[in-house]
Protein backbone atom coordinates (compact mmCIF):
# COMPACT_ATOMS: atom_id res chain seq x y z
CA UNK A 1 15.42 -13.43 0.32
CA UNK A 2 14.80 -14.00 -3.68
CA UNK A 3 10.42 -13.51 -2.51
CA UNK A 4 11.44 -10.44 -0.93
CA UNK A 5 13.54 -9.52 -4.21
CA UNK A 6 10.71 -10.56 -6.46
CA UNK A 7 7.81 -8.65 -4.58
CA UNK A 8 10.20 -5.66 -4.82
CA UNK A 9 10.75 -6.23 -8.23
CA UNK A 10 7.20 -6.77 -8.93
CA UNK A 11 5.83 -3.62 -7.04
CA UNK A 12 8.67 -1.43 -9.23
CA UNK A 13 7.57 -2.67 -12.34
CA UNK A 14 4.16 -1.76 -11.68
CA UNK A 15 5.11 1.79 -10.88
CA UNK A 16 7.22 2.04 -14.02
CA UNK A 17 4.34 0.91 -15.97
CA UNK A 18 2.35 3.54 -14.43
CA UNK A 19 4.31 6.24 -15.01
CA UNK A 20 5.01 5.83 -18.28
CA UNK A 21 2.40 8.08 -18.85
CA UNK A 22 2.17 11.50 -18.34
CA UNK A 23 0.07 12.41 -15.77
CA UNK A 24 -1.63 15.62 -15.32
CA UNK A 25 -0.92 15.68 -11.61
CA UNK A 26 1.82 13.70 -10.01
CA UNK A 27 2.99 9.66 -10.66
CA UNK A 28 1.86 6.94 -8.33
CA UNK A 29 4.62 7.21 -5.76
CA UNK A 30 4.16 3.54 -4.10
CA UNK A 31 1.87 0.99 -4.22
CA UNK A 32 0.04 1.95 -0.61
CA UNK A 33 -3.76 2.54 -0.69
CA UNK A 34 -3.04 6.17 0.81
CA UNK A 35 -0.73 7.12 -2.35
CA UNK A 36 -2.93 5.43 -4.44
CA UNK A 37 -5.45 7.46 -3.05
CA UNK A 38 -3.54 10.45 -3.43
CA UNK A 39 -2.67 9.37 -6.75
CA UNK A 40 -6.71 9.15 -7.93
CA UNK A 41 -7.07 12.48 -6.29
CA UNK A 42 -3.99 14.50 -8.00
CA UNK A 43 -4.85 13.13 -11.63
CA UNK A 44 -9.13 13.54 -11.12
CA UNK A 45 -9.44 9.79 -12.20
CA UNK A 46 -12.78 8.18 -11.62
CA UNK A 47 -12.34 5.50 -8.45
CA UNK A 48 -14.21 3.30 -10.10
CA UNK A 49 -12.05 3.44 -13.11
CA UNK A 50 -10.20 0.11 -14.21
CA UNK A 51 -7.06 1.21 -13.35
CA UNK A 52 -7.69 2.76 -10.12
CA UNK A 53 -9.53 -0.72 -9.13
CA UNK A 54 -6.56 -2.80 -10.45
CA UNK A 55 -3.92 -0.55 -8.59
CA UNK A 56 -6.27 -1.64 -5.58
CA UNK A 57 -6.24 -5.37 -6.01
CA UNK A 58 -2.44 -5.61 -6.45
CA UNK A 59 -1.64 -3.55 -3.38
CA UNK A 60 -3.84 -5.74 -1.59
CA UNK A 61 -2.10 -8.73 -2.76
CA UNK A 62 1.11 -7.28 -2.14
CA UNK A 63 0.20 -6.57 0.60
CA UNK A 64 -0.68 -9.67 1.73
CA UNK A 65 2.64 -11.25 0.16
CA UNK A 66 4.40 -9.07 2.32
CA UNK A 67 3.16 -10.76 5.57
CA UNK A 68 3.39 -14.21 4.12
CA UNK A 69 7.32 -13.52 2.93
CA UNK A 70 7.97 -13.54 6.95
CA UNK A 71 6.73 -17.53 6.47
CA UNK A 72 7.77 -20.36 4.70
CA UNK A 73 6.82 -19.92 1.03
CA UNK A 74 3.84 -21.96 -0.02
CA UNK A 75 1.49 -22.53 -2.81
CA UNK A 76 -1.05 -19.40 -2.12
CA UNK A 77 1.75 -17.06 -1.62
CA UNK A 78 3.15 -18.38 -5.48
CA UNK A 79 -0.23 -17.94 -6.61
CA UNK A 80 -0.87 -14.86 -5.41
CA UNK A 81 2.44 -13.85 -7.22
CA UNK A 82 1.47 -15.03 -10.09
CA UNK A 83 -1.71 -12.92 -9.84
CA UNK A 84 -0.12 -10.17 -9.38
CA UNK A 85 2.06 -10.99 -12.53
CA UNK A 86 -1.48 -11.06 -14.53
CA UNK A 87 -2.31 -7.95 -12.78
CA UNK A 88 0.38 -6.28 -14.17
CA UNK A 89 -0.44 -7.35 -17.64
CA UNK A 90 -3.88 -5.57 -17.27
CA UNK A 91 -2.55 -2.55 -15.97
CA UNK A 92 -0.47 -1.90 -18.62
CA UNK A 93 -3.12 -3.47 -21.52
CA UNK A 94 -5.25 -0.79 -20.13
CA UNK A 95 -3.12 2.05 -20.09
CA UNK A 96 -1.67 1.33 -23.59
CA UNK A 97 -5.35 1.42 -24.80
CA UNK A 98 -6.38 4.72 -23.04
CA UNK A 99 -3.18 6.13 -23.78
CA UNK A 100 -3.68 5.34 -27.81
CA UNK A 101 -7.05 6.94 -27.74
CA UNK A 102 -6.09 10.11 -25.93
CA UNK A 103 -2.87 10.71 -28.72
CA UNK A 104 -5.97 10.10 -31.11
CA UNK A 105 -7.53 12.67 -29.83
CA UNK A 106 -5.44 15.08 -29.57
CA UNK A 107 -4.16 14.59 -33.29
CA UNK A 108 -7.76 14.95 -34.12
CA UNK A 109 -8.46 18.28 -32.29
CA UNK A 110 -4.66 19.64 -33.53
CA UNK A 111 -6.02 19.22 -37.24
């Protein structure tokens, strides 16, 4: 029950750190390829982009986790978590850096 609570846990965390910003379109709603796609679409961000291909890789792995949670838990499945942990970390590095240049901007263009 606690890998089910973490990979919960995990996937909410991720979606806070997301929508911390303010996005011109909608949030990311769920970690799913379709509301990621959906996600890329409403907010015109590049597929390609780092975020958009991290968003990809973790809802892979969780998705994967989420199959492997049925089983007994084993080294991969820890590992992958702990990707997913590092995953995270990027995300949000990312963000924090586009988000810092974009209130740059602005300030700039306000003055």
């Amino acid at each position: 029950m606690s890998e089910f609570s973490n990979r919960i846990d995990g996937q909410r965390k991720i979606l806070r750190t997301v929508n911390k910003i303010q996005w011109q379109g909608e949030p990311l709603l769920s970690l799913s390829q379709r509301a990621i796609n959906r996600f890329v679409k409403a907010n015109q961000l590049a597929e390609n982009c780092d975020v958009v291909r991290l968003l990809t890789q973790v809802s892979e792995k969780l998705f994967f986790l989420a199959n492997k949670s049925q089983e007994q838990v084993t080294e991969e499945y820890r590992a992958l978590a702990s990707e997913i942990m590092v995953i995270h970390n990027n995300i949000r590095e990312i963000l924090i850096v586009n988000h810092t240049i974009s209130d740059k901007e602005s300030t700039k263009e306000v003055h």
